[in-house]
C-alpha atoms as a PDB file:
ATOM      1  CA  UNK A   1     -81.580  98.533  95.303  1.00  0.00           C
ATOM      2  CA  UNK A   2     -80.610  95.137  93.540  1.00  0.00           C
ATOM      3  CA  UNK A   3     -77.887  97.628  91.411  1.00  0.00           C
ATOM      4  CA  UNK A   4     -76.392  98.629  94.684  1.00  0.00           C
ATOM      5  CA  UNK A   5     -76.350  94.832  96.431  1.00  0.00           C
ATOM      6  CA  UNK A   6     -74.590  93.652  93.392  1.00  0.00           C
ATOM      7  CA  UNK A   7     -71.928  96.317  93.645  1.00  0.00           C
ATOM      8  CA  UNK A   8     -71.149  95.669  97.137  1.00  0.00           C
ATOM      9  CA  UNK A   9     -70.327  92.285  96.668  1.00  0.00           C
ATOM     10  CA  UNK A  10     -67.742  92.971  94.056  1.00  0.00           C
ATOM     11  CA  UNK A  11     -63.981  92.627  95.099  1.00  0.00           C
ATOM     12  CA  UNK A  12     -62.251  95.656  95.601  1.00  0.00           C
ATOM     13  CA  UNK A  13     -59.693  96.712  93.383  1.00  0.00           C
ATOM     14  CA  UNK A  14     -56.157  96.385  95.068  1.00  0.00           C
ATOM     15  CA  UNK A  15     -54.916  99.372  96.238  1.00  0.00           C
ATOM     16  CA  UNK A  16     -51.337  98.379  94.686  1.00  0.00           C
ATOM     17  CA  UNK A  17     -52.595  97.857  91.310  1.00  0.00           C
ATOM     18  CA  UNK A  18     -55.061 101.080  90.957  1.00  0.00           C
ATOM     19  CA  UNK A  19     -51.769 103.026  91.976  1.00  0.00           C
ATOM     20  CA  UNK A  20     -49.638 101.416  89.750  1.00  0.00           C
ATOM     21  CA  UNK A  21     -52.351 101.702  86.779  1.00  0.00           C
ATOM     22  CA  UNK A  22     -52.298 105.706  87.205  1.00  0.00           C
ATOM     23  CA  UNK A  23     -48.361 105.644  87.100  1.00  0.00           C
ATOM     24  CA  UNK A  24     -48.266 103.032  84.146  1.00  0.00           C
ATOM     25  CA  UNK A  25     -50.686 105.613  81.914  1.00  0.00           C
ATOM     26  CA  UNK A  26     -48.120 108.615  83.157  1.00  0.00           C
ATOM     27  CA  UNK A  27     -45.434 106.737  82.004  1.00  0.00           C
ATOM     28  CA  UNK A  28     -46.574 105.637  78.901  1.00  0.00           C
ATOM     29  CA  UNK A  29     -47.307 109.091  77.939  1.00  0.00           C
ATOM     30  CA  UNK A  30     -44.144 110.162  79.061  1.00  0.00           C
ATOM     31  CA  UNK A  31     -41.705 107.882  77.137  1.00  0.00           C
ATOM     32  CA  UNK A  32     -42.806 109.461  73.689  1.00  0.00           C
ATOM     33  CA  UNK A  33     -42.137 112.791  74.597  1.00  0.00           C
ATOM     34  CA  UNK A  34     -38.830 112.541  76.536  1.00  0.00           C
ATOM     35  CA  UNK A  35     -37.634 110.165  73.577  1.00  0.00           C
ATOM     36  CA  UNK A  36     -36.866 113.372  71.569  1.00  0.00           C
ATOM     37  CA  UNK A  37     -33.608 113.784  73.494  1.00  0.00           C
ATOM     38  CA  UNK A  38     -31.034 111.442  73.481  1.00  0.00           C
ATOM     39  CA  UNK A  39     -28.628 111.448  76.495  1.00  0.00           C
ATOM     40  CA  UNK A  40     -25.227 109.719  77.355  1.00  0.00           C
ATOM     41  CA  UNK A  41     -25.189 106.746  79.556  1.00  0.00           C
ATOM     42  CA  UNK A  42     -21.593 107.926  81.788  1.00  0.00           C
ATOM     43  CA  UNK A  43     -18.945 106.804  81.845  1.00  0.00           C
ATOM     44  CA  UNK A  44     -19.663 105.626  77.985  1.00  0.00           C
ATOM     45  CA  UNK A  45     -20.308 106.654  75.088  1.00  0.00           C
ATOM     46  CA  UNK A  46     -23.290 105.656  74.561  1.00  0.00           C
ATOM     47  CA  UNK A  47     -26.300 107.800  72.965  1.00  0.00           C
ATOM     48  CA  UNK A  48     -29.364 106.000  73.638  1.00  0.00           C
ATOM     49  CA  UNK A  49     -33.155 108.307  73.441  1.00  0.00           C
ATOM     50  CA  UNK A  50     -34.337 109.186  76.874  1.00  0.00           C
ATOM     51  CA  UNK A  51     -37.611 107.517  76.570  1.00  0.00           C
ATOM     52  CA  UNK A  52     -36.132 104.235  77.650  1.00  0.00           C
ATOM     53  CA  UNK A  53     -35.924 105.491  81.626  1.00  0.00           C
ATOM     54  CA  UNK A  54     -39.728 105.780  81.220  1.00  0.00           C
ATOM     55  CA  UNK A  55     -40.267 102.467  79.307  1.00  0.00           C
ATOM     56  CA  UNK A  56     -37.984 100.374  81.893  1.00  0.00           C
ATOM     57  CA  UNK A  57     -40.962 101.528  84.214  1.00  0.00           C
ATOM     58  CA  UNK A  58     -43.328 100.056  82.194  1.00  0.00           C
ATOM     59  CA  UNK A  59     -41.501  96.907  82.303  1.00  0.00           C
ATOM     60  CA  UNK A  60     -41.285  96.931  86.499  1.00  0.00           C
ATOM     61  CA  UNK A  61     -45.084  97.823  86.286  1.00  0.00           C
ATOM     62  CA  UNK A  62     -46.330  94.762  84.334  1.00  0.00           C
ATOM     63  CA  UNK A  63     -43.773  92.780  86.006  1.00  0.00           C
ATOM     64  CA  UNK A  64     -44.627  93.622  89.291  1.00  0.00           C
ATOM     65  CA  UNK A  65     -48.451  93.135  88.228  1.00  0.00           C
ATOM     66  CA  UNK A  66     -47.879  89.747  86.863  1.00  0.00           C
ATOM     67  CA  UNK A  67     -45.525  88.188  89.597  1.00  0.00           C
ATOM     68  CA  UNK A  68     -48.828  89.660  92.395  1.00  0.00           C
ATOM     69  CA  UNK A  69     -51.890  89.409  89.890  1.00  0.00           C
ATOM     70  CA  UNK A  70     -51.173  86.948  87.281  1.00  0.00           C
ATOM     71  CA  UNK A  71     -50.290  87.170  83.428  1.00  0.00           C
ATOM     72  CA  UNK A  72     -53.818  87.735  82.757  1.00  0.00           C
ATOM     73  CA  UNK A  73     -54.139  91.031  84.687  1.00  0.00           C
ATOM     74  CA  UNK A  74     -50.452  92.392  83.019  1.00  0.00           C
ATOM     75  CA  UNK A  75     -51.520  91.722  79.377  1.00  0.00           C
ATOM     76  CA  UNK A  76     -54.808  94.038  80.519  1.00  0.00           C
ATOM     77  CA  UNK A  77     -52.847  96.692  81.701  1.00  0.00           C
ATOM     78  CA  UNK A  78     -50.700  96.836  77.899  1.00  0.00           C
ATOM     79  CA  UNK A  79     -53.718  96.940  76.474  1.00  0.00           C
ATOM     80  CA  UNK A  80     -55.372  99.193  78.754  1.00  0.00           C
ATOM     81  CA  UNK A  81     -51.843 101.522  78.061  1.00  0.00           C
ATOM     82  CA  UNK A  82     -52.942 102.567  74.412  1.00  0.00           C
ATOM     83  CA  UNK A  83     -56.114 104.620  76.271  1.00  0.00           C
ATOM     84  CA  UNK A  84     -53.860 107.210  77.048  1.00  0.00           C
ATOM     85  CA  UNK A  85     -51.347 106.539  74.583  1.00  0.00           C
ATOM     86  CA  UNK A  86     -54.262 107.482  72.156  1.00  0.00           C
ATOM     87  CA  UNK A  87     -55.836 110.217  74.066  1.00  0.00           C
ATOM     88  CA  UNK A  88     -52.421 112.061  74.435  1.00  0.00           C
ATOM     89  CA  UNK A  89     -51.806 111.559  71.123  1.00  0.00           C
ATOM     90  CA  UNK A  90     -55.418 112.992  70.092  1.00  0.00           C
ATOM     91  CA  UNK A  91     -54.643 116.150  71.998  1.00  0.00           C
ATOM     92  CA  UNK A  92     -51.243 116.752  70.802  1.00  0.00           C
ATOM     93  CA  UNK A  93     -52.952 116.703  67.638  1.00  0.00           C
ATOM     94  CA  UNK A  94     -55.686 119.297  68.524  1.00  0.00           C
ATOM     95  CA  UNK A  95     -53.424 121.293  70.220  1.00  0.00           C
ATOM     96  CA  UNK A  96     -50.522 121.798  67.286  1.00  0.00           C
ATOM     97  CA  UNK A  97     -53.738 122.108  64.576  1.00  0.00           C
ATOM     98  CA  UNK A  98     -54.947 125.482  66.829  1.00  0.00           C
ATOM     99  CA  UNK A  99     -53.409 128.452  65.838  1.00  0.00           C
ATOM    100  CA  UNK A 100     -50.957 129.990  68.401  1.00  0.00           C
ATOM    101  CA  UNK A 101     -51.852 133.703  69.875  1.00  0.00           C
ATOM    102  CA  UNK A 102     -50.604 136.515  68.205  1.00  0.00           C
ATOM    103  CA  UNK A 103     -48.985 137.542  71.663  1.00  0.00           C
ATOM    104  CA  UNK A 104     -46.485 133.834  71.692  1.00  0.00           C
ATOM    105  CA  UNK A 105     -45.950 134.318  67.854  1.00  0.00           C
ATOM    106  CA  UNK A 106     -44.366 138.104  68.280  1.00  0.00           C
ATOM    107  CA  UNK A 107     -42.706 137.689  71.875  1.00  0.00           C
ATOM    108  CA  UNK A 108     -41.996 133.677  72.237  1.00  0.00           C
ATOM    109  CA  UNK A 109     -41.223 132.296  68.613  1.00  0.00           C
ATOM    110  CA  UNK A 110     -38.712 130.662  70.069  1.00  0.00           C
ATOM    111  CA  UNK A 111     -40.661 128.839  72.617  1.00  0.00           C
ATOM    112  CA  UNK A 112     -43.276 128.060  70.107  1.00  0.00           C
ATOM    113  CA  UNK A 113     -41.164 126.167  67.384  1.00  0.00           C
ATOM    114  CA  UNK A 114     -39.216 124.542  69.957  1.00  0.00           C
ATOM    115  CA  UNK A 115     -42.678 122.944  71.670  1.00  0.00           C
ATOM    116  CA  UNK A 116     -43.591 122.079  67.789  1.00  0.00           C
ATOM    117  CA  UNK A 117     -40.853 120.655  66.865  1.00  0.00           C
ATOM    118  CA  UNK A 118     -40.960 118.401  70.032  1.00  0.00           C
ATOM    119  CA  UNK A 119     -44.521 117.598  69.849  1.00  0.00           C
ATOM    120  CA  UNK A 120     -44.805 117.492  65.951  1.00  0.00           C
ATOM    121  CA  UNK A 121     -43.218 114.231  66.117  1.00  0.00           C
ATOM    122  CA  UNK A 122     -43.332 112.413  62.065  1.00  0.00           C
ATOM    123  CA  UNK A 123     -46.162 109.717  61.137  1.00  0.00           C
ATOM    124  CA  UNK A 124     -43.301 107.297  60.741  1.00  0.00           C
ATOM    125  CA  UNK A 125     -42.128 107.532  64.959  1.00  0.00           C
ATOM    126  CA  UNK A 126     -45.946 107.900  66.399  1.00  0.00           C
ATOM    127  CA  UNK A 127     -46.406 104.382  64.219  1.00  0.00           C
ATOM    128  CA  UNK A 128     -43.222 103.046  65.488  1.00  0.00           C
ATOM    129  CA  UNK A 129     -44.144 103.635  69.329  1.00  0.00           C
ATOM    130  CA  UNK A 130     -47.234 101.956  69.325  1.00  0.00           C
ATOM    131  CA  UNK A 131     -45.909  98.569  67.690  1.00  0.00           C
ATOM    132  CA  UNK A 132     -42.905  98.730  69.954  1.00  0.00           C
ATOM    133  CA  UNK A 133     -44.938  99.691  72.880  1.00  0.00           C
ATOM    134  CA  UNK A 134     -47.123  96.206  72.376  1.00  0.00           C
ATOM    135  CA  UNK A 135     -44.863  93.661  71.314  1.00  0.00           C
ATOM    136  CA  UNK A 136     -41.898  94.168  73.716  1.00  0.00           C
ATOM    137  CA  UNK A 137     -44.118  94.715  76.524  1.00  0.00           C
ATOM    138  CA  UNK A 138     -46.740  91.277  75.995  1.00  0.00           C
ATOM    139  CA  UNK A 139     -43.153  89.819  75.511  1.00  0.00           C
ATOM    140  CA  UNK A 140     -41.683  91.142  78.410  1.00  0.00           C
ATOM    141  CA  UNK A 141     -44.938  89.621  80.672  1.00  0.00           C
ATOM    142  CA  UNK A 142     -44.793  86.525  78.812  1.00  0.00           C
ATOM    143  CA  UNK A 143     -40.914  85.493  79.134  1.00  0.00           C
ATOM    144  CA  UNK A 144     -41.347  86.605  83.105  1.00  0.00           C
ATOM    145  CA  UNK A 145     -44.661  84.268  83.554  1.00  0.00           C
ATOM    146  CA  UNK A 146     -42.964  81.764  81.835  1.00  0.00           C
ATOM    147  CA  UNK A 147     -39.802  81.723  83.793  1.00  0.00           C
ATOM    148  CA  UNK A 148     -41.774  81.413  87.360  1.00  0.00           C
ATOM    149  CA  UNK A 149     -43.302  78.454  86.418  1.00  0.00           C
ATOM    150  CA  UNK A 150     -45.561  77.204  89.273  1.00  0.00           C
ATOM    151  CA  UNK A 151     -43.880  78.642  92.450  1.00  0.00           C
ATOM    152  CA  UNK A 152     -43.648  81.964  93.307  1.00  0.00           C
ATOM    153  CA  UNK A 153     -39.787  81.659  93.794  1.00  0.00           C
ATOM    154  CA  UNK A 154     -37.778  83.869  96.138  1.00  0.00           C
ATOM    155  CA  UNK A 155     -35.912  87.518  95.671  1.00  0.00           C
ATOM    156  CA  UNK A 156     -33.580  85.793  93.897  1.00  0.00           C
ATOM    157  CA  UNK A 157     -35.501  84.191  91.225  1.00  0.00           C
ATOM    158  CA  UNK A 158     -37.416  87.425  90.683  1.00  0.00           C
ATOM    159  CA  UNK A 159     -34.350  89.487  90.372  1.00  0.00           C
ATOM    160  CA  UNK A 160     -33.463  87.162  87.664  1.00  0.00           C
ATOM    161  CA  UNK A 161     -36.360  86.837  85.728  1.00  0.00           C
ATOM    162  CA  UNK A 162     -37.090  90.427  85.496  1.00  0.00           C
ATOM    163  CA  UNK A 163     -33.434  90.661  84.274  1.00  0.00           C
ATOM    164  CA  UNK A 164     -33.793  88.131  81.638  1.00  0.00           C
ATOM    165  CA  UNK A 165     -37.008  89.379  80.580  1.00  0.00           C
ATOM    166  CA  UNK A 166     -36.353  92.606  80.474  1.00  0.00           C
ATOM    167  CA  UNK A 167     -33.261  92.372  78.576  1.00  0.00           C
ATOM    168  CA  UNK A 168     -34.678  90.294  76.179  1.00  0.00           C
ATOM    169  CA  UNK A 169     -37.833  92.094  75.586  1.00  0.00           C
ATOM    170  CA  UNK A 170     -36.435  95.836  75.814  1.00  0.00           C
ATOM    171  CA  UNK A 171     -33.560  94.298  72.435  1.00  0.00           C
ATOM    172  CA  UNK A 172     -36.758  93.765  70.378  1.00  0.00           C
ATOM    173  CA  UNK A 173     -37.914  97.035  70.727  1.00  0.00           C
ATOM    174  CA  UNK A 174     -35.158  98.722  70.280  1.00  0.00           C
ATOM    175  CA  UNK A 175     -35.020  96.601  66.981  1.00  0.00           C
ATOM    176  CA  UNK A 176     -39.185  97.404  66.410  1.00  0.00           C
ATOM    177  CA  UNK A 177     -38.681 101.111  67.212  1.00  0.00           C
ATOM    178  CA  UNK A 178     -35.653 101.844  65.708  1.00  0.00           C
ATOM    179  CA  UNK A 179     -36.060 100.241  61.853  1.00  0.00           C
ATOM    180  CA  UNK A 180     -39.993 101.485  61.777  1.00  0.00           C
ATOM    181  CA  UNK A 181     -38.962 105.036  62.640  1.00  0.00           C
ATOM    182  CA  UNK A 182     -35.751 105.313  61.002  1.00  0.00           C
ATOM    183  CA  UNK A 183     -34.826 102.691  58.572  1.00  0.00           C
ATOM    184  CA  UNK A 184     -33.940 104.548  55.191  1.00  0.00           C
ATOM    185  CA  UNK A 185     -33.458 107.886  56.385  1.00  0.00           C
ATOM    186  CA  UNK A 186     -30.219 106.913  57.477  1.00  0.00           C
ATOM    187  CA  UNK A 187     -27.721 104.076  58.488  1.00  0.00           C
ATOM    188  CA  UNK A 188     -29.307 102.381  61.827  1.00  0.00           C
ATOM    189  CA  UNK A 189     -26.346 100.445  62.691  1.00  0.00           C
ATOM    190  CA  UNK A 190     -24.883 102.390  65.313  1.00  0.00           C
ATOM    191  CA  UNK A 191     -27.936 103.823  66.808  1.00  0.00           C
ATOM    192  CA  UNK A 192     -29.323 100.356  66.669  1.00  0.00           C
ATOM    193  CA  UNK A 193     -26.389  98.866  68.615  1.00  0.00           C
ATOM    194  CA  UNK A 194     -26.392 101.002  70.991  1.00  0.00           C
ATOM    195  CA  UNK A 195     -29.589 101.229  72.064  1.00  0.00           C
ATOM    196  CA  UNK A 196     -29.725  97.607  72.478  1.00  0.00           C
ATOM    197  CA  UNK A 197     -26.557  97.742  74.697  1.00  0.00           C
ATOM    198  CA  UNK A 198     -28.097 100.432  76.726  1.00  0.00           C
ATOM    199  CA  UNK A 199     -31.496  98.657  76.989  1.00  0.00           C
ATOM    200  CA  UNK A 200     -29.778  94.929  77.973  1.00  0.00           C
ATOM    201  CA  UNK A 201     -27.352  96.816  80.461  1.00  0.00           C
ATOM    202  CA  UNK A 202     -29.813  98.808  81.992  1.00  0.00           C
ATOM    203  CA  UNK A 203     -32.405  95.682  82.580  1.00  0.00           C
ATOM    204  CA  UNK A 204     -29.265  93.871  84.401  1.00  0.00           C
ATOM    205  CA  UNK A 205     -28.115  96.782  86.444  1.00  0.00           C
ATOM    206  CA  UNK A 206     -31.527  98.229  87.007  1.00  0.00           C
ATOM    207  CA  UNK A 207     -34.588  96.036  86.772  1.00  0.00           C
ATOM    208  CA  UNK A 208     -33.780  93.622  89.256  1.00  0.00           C
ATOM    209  CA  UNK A 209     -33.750  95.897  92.107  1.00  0.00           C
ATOM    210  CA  UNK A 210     -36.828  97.953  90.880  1.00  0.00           C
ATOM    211  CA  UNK A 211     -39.129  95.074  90.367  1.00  0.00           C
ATOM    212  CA  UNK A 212     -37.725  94.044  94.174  1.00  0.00           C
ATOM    213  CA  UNK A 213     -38.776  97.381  95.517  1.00  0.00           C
ATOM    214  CA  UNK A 214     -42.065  97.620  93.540  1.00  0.00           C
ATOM    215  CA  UNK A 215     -43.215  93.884  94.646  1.00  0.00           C
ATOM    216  CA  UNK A 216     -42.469  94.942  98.094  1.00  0.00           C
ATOM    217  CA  UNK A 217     -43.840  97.896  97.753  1.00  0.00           C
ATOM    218  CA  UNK A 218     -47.110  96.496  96.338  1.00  0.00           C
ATOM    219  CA  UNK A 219     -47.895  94.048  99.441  1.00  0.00           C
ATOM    220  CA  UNK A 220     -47.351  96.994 101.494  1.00  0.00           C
ATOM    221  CA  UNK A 221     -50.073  99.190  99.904  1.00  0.00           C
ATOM    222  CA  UNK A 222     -52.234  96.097  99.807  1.00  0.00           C
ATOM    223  CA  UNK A 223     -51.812  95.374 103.260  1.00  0.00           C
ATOM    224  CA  UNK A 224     -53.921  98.779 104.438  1.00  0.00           C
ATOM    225  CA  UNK A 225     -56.654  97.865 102.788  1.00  0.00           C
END
């Protein structure tokens, strides 16, 4: 009885930020599996690793959650990220250790080394995630709280802030991933520069308008509670 009077009284989670929590853990799954292909940013030349249209999500997500919740509840949610950052990675693990049937090895050995060689991603690059993942991200919320100062500043001010943020935060992972996962193997330069191009122009073209939308969004959810 006492159990379920003390429950009652606690405040309900938003309905904003248990939506956005689901989507944050899809996304951080995603980015580390649709990083193995690297696409071309039209009309340049650019050759950036796909994973960063998944990871700019993550940065709208804690945005979003710090500008409505506070810095306090955006830090949670990185952390919170490596629960299914570590779980996915767990079963990846589980699932390329079991032995394939003898039915996909004689009729899809195709299919089979291609989902391997995706999946059976090297030590180096599931090490270089993680570190990127947390630093750029608790940077990302930390530039963004910092730039609002005490007000809660209009569209404008947002749209700036999650620019600069972004941009800022989304160059030092690029910088993290890149020299953890490939540094030595080959030269970085190019790759390097590029990505960082990609990352800074997309957070200036992009972010503003998604962290718009997903603030408005978020009071709208709210407001059915």
């Amino acid at each position: 009885m006492t159990d379920t009077a003390a429950s009652s009284t606690d405040p309900p989670i938003p309905r904003a930020f248990f939506i956005y929590a689901i989507l944050y853990g899809g996304m951080t799954v995603l980015a580390g599996v649709v990083a193995f292909k690297q696409v071309q940013l039209w009309p340049s030349q650019l050759a950036v690793e796909a994973g960063i249209f998944p990871f700019l999500m993550l940065v709208v997500i804690t945005s979003t959650i710090a500008q409505l919740y506070g810095q306090k509840m955006a830090n949670k949610m990185v952390w919170i990220g490596f629960i299914p950052l570590a779980v996915s990675a767990a079963l990846i693990f589980l699932v390329l250790s079991l032995p394939p049937s003898l039915e996909m090895i004689e009729y899809r050995g195709e299919d089979l080394a291609a989902f391997e060689r995706v999946l059976g991603q090297t030590p180096r690059i599931l090490m270089a995630g993680p570190a990127a993942y947390i630093t750029s991200l608790l940077l990302n919320v930390w530039i963004f709280s910092k730039l609002r100062g005490n007000g809660e500043g209009g569209a404008i001010s947002l749209m700036v802030r999650g620019a600069i943020a972004s941009a800022l935060s989304q160059a030092i992972d690029s910088v993290i991933f890149i020299t953890l996962a490939f540094y030595g193997e080959f030269d970085i330069t190019d790759l390097m520069i590029g990505q960082v191009i990609a990352n800074v122009t997309l957070s200036f073209v992009l972010v503003p308008f998604l962290i718009t939308g997903g603030v408005a969004l978020a009071k709208w959810l709210d407001s059915k509670d």
